[in-house]
PDB file of N, CA and C in Angstrom:
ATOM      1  N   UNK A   1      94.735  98.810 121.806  1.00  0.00           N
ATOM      2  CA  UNK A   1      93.319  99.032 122.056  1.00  0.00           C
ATOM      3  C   UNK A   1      93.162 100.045 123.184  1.00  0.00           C
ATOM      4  N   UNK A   2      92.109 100.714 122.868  1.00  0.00           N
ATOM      5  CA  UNK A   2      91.682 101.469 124.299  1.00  0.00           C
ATOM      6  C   UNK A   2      90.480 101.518 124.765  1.00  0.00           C
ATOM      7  N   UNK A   3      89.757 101.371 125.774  1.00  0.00           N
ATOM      8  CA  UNK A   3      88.439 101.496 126.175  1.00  0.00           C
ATOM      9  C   UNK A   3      88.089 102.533 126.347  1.00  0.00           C
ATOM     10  N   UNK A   4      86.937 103.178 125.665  1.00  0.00           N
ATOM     11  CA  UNK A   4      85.754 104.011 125.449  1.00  0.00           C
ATOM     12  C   UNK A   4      84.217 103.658 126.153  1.00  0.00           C
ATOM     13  N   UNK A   5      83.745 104.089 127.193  1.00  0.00           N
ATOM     14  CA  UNK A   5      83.245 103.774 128.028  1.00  0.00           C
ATOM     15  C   UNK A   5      82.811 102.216 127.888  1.00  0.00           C
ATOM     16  N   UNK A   6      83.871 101.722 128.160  1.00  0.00           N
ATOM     17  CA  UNK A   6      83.695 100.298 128.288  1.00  0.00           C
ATOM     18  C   UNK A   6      83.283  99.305 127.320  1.00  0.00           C
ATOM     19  N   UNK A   7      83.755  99.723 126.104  1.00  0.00           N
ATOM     20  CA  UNK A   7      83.876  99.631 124.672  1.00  0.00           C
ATOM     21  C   UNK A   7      85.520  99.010 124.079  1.00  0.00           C
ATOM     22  N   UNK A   8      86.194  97.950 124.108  1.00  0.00           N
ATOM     23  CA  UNK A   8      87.197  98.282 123.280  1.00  0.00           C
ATOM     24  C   UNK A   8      87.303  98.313 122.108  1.00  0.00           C
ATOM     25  N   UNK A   9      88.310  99.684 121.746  1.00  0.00           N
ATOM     26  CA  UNK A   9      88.096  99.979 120.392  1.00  0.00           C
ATOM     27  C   UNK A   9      89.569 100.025 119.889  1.00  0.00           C
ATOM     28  N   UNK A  10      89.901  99.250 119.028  1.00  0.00           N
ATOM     29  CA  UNK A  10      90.932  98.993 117.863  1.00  0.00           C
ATOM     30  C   UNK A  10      91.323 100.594 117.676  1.00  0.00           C
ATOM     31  N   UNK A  11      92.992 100.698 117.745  1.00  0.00           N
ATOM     32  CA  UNK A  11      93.230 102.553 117.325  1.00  0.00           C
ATOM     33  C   UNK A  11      94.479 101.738 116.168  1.00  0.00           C
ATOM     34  N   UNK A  12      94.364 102.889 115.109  1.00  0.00           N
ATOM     35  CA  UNK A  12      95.084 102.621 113.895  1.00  0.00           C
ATOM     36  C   UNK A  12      95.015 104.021 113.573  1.00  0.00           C
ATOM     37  N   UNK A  13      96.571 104.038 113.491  1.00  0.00           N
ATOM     38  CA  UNK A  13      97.286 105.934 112.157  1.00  0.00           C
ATOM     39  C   UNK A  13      97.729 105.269 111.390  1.00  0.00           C
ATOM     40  N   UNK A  14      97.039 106.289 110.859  1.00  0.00           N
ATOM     41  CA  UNK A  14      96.768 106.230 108.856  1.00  0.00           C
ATOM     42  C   UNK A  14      97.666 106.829 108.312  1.00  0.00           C
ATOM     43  N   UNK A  15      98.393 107.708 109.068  1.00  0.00           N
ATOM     44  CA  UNK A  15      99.335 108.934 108.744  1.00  0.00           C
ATOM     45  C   UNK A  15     100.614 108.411 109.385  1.00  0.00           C
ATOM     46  N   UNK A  16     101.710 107.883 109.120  1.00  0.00           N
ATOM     47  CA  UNK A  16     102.777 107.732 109.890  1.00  0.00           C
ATOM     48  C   UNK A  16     104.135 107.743 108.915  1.00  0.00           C
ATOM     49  N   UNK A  17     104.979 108.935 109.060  1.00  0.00           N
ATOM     50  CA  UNK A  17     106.100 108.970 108.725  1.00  0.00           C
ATOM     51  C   UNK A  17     107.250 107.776 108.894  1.00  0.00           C
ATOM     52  N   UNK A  18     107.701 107.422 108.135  1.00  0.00           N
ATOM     53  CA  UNK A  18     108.887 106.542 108.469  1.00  0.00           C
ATOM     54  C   UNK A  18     110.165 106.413 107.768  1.00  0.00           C
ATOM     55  N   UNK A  19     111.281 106.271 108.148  1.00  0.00           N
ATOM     56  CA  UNK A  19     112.750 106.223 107.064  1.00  0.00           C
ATOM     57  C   UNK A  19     113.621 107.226 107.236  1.00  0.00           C
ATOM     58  N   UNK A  20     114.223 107.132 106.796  1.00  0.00           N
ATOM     59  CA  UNK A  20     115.521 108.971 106.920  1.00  0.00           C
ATOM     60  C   UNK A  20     115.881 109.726 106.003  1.00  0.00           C
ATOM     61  N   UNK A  21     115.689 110.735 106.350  1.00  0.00           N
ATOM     62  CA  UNK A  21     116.087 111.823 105.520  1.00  0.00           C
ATOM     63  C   UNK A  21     117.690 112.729 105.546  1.00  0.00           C
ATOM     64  N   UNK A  22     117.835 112.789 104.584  1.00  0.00           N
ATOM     65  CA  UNK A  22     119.505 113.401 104.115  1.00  0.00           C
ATOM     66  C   UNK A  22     119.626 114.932 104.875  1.00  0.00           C
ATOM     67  N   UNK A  23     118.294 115.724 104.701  1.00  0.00           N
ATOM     68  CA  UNK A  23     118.703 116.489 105.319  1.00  0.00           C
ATOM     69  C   UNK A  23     117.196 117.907 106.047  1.00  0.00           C
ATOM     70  N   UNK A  24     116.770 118.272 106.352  1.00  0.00           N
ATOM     71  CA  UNK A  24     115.841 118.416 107.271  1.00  0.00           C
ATOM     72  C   UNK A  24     114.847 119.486 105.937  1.00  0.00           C
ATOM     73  N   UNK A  25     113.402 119.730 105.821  1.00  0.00           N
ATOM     74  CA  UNK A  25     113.062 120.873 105.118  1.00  0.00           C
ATOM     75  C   UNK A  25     113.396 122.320 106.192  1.00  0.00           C
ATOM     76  N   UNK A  26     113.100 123.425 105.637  1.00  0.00           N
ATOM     77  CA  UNK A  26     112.754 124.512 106.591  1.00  0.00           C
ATOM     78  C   UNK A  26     111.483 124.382 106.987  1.00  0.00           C
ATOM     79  N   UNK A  27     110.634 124.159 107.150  1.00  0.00           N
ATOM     80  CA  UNK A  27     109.471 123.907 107.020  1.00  0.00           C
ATOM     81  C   UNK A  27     109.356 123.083 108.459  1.00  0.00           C
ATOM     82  N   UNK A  28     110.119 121.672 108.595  1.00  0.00           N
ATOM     83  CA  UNK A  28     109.931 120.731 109.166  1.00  0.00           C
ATOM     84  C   UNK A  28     110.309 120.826 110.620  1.00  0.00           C
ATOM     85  N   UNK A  29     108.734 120.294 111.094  1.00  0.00           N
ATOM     86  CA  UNK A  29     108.761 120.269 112.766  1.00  0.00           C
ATOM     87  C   UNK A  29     107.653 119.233 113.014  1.00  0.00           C
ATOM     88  N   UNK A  30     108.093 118.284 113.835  1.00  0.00           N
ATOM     89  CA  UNK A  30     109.368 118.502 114.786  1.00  0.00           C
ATOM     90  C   UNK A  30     110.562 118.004 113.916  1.00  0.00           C
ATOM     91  N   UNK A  31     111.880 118.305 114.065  1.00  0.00           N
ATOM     92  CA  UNK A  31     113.190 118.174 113.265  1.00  0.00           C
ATOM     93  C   UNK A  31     113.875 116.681 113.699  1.00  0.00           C
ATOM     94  N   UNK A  32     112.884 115.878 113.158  1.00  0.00           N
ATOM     95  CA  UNK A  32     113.470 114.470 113.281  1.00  0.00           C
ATOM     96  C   UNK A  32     113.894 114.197 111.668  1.00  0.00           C
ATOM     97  N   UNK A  33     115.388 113.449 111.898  1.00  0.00           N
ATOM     98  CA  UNK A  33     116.026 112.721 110.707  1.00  0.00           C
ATOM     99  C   UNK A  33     115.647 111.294 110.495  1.00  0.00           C
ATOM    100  N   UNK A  34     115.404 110.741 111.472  1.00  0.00           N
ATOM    101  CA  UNK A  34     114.751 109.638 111.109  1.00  0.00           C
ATOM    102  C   UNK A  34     113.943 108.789 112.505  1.00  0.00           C
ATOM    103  N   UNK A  35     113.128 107.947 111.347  1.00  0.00           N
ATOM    104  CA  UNK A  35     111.664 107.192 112.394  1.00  0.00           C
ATOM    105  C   UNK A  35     112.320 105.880 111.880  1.00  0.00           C
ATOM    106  N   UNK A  36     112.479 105.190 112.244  1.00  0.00           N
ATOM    107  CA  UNK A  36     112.425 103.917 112.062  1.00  0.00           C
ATOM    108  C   UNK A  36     111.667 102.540 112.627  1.00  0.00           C
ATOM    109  N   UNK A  37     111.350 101.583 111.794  1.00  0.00           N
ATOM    110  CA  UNK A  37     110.315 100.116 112.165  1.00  0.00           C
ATOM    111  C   UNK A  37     110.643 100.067 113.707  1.00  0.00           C
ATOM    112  N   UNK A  38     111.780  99.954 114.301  1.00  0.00           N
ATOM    113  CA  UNK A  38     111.325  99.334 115.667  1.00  0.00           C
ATOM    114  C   UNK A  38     111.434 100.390 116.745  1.00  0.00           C
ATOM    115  N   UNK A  39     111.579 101.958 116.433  1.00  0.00           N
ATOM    116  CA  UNK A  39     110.899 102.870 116.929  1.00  0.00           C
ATOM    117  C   UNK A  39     109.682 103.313 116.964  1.00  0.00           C
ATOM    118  N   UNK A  40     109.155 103.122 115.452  1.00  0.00           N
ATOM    119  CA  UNK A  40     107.364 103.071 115.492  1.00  0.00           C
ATOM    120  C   UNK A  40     106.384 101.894 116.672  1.00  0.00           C
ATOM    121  N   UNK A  41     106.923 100.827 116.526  1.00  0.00           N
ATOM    122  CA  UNK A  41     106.695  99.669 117.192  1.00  0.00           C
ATOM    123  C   UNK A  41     106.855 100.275 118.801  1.00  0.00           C
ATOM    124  N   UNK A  42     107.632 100.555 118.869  1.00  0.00           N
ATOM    125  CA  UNK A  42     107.576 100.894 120.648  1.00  0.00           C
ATOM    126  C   UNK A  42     106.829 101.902 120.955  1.00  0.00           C
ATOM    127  N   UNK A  43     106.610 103.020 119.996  1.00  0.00           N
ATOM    128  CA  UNK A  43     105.736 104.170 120.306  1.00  0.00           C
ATOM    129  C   UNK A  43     104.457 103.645 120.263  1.00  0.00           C
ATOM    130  N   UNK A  44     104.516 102.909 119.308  1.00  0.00           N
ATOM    131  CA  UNK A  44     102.451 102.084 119.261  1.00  0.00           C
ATOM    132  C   UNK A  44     102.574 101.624 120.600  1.00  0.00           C
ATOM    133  N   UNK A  45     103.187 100.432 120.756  1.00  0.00           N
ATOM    134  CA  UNK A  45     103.252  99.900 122.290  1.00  0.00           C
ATOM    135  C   UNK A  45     103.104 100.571 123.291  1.00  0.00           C
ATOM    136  N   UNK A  46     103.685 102.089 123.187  1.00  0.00           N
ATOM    137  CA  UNK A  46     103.136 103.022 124.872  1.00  0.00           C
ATOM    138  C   UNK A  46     102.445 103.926 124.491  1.00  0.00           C
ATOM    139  N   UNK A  47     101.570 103.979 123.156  1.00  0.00           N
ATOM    140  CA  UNK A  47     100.801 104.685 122.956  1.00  0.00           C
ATOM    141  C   UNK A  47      99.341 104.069 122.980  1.00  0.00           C
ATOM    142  N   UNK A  48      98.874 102.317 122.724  1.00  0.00           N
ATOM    143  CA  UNK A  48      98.212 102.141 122.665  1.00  0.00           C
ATOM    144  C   UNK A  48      97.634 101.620 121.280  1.00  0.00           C
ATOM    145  N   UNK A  49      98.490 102.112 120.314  1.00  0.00           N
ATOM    146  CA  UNK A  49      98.233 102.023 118.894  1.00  0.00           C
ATOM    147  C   UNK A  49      98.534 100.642 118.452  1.00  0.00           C
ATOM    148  N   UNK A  50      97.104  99.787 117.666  1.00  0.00           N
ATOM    149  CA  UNK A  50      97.317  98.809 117.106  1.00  0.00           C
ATOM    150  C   UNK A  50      97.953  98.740 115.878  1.00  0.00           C
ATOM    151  N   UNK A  51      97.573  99.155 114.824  1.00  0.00           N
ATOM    152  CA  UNK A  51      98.379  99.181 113.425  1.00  0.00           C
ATOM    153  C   UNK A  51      98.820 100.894 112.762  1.00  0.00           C
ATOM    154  N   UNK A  52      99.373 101.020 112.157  1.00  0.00           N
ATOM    155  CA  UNK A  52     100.027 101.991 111.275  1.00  0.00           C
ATOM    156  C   UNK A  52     100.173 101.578 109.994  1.00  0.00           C
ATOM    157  N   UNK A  53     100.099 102.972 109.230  1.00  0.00           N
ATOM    158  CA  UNK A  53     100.498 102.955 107.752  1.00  0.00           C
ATOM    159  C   UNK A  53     101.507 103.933 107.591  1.00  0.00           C
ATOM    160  N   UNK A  54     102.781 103.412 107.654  1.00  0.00           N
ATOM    161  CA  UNK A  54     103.404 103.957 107.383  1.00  0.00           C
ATOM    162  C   UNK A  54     103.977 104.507 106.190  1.00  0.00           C
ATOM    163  N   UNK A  55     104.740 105.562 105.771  1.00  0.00           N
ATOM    164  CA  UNK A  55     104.722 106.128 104.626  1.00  0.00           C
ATOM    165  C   UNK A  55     106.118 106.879 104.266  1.00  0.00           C
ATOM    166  N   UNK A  56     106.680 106.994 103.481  1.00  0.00           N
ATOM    167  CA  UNK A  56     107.971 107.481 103.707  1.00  0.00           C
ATOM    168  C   UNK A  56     108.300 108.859 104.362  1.00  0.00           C
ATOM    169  N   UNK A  57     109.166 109.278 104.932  1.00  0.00           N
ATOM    170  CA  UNK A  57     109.394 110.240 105.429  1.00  0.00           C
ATOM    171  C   UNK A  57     109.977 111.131 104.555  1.00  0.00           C
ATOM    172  N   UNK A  58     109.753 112.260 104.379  1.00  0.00           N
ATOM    173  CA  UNK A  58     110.536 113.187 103.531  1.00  0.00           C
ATOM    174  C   UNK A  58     111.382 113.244 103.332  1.00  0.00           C
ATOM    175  N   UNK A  59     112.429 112.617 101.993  1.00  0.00           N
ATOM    176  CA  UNK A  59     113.677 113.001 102.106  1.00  0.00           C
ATOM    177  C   UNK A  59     114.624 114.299 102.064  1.00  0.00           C
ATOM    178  N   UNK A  60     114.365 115.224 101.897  1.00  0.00           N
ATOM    179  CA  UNK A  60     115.253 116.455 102.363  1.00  0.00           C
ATOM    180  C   UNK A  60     115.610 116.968 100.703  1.00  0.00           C
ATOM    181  N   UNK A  61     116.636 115.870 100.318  1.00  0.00           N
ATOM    182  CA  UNK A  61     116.554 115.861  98.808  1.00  0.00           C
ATOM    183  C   UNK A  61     116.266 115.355  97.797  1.00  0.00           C
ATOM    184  N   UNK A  62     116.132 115.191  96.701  1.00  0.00           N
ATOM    185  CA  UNK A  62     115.564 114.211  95.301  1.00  0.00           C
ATOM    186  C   UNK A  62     115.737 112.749  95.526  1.00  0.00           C
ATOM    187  N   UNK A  63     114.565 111.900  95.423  1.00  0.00           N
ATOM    188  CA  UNK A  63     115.054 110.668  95.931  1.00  0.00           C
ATOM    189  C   UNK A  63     113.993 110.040  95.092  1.00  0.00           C
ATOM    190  N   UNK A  64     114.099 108.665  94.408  1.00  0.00           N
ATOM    191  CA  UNK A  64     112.442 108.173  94.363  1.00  0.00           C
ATOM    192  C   UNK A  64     112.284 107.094  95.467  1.00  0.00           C
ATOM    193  N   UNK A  65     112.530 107.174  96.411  1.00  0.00           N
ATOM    194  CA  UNK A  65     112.121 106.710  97.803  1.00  0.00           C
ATOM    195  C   UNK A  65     112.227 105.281  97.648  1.00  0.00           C
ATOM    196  N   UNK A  66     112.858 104.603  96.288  1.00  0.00           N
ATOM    197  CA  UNK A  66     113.373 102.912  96.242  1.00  0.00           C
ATOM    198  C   UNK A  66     113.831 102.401  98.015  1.00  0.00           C
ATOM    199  N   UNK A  67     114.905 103.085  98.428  1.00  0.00           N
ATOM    200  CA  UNK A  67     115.326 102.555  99.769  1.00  0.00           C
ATOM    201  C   UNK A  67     114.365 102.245 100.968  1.00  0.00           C
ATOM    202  N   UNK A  68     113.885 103.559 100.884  1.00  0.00           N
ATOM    203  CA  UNK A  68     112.413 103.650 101.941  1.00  0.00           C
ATOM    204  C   UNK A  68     111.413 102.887 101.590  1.00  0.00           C
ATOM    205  N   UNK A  69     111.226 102.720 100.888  1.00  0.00           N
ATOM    206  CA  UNK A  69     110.383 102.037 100.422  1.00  0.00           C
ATOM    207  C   UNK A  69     110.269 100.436 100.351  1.00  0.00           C
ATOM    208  N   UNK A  70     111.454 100.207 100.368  1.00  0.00           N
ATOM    209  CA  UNK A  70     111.877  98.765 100.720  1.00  0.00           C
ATOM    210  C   UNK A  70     111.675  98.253 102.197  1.00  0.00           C
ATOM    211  N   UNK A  71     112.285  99.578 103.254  1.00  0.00           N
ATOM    212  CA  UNK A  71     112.271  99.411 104.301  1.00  0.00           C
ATOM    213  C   UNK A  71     110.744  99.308 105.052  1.00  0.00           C
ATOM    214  N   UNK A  72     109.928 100.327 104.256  1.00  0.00           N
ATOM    215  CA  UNK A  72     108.241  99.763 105.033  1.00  0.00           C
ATOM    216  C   UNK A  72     107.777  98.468 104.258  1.00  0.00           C
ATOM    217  N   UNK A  73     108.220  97.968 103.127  1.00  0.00           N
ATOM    218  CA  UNK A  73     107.991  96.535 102.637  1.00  0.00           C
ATOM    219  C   UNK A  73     108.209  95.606 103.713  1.00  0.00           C
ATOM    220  N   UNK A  74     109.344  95.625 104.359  1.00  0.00           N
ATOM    221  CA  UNK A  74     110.685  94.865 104.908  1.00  0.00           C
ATOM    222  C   UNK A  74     109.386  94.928 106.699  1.00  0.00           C
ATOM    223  N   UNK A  75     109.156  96.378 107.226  1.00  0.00           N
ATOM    224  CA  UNK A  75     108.577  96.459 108.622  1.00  0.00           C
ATOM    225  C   UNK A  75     106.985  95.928 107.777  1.00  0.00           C
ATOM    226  N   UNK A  76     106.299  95.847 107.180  1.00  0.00           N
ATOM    227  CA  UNK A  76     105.059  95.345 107.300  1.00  0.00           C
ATOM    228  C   UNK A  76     105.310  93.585 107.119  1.00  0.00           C
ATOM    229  N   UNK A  77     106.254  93.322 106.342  1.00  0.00           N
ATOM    230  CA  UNK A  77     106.599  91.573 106.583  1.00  0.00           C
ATOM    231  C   UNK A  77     106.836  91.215 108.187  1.00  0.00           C
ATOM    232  N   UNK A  78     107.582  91.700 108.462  1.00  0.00           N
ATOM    233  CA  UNK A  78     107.631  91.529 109.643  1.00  0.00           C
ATOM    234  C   UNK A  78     107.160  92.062 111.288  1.00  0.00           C
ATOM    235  N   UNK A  79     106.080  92.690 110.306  1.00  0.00           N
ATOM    236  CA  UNK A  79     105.069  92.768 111.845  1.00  0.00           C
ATOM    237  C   UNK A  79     103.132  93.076 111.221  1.00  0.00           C
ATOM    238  N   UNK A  80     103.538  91.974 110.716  1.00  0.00           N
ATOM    239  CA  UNK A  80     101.502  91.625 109.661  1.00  0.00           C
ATOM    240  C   UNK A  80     100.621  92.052 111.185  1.00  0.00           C
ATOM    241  N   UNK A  81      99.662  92.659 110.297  1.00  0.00           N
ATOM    242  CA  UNK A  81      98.642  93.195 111.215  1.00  0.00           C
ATOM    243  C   UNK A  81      98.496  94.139 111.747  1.00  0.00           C
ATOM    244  N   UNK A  82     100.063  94.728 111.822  1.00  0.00           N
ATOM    245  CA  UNK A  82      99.960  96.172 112.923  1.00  0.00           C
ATOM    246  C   UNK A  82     100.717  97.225 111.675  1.00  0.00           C
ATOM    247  N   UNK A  83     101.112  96.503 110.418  1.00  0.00           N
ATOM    248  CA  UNK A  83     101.668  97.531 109.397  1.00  0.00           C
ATOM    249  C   UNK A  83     101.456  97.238 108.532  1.00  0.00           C
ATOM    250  N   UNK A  84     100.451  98.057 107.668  1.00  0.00           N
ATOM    251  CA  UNK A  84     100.255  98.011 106.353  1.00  0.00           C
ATOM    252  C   UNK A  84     101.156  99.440 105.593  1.00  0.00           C
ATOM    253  N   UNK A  85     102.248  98.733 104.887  1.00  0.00           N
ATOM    254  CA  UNK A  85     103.146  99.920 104.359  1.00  0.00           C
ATOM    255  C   UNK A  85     102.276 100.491 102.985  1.00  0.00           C
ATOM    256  N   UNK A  86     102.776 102.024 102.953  1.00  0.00           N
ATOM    257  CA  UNK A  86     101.762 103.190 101.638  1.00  0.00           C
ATOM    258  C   UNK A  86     102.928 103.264 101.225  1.00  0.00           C
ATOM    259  N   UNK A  87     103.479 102.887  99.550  1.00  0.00           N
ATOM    260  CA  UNK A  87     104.286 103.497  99.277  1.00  0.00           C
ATOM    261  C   UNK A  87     104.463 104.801  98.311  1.00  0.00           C
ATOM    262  N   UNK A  88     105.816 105.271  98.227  1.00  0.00           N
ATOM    263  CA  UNK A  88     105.577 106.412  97.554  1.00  0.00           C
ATOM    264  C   UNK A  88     106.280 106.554  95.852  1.00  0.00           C
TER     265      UNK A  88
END
């Protein structure tokens, strides 16, 4: 939560990468290989952020994102309320 002139207001990203990728795009910045559940969790924690939707992270190469996809199944069981997983 954060206060807005003395307002608290619930903060939630809608947009959040998560999982690992094989190998980086050209494209991609910043050049992280992987986000993972209890790295998101600590960044909400010193960021302020109540929930996330997390979403798979790009895999680099051909994938249908079964693994990743398991894994934001796996982080929204185990942290209800602050993760609602998007899959892909």
């Amino acid at each position: 939560m954060i206060t807005y002139k003395g307002e608290q207001i619930e903060v939630w990203d809608a947009h959040a990468h998560m999982g690992r990728r094989a190998k980086l795009a050209i494209h991609q910045i910043p050049r992280i290989m992987a986000f993972m559940p209890d790295e998101m969790i600590a960044r909400m924690d010193e960021s302020g952020v109540d929930g996330v939707t997390p979403f798979a992270i790009g895999a680099g190469d051909r994938s249908d994102y079964a693994e990743t996809n398991r894994l934001i199944a796996q982080a929204a069981r185990d942290d209800p309320g602050r993760m609602v997983g998007f899959m892909r």
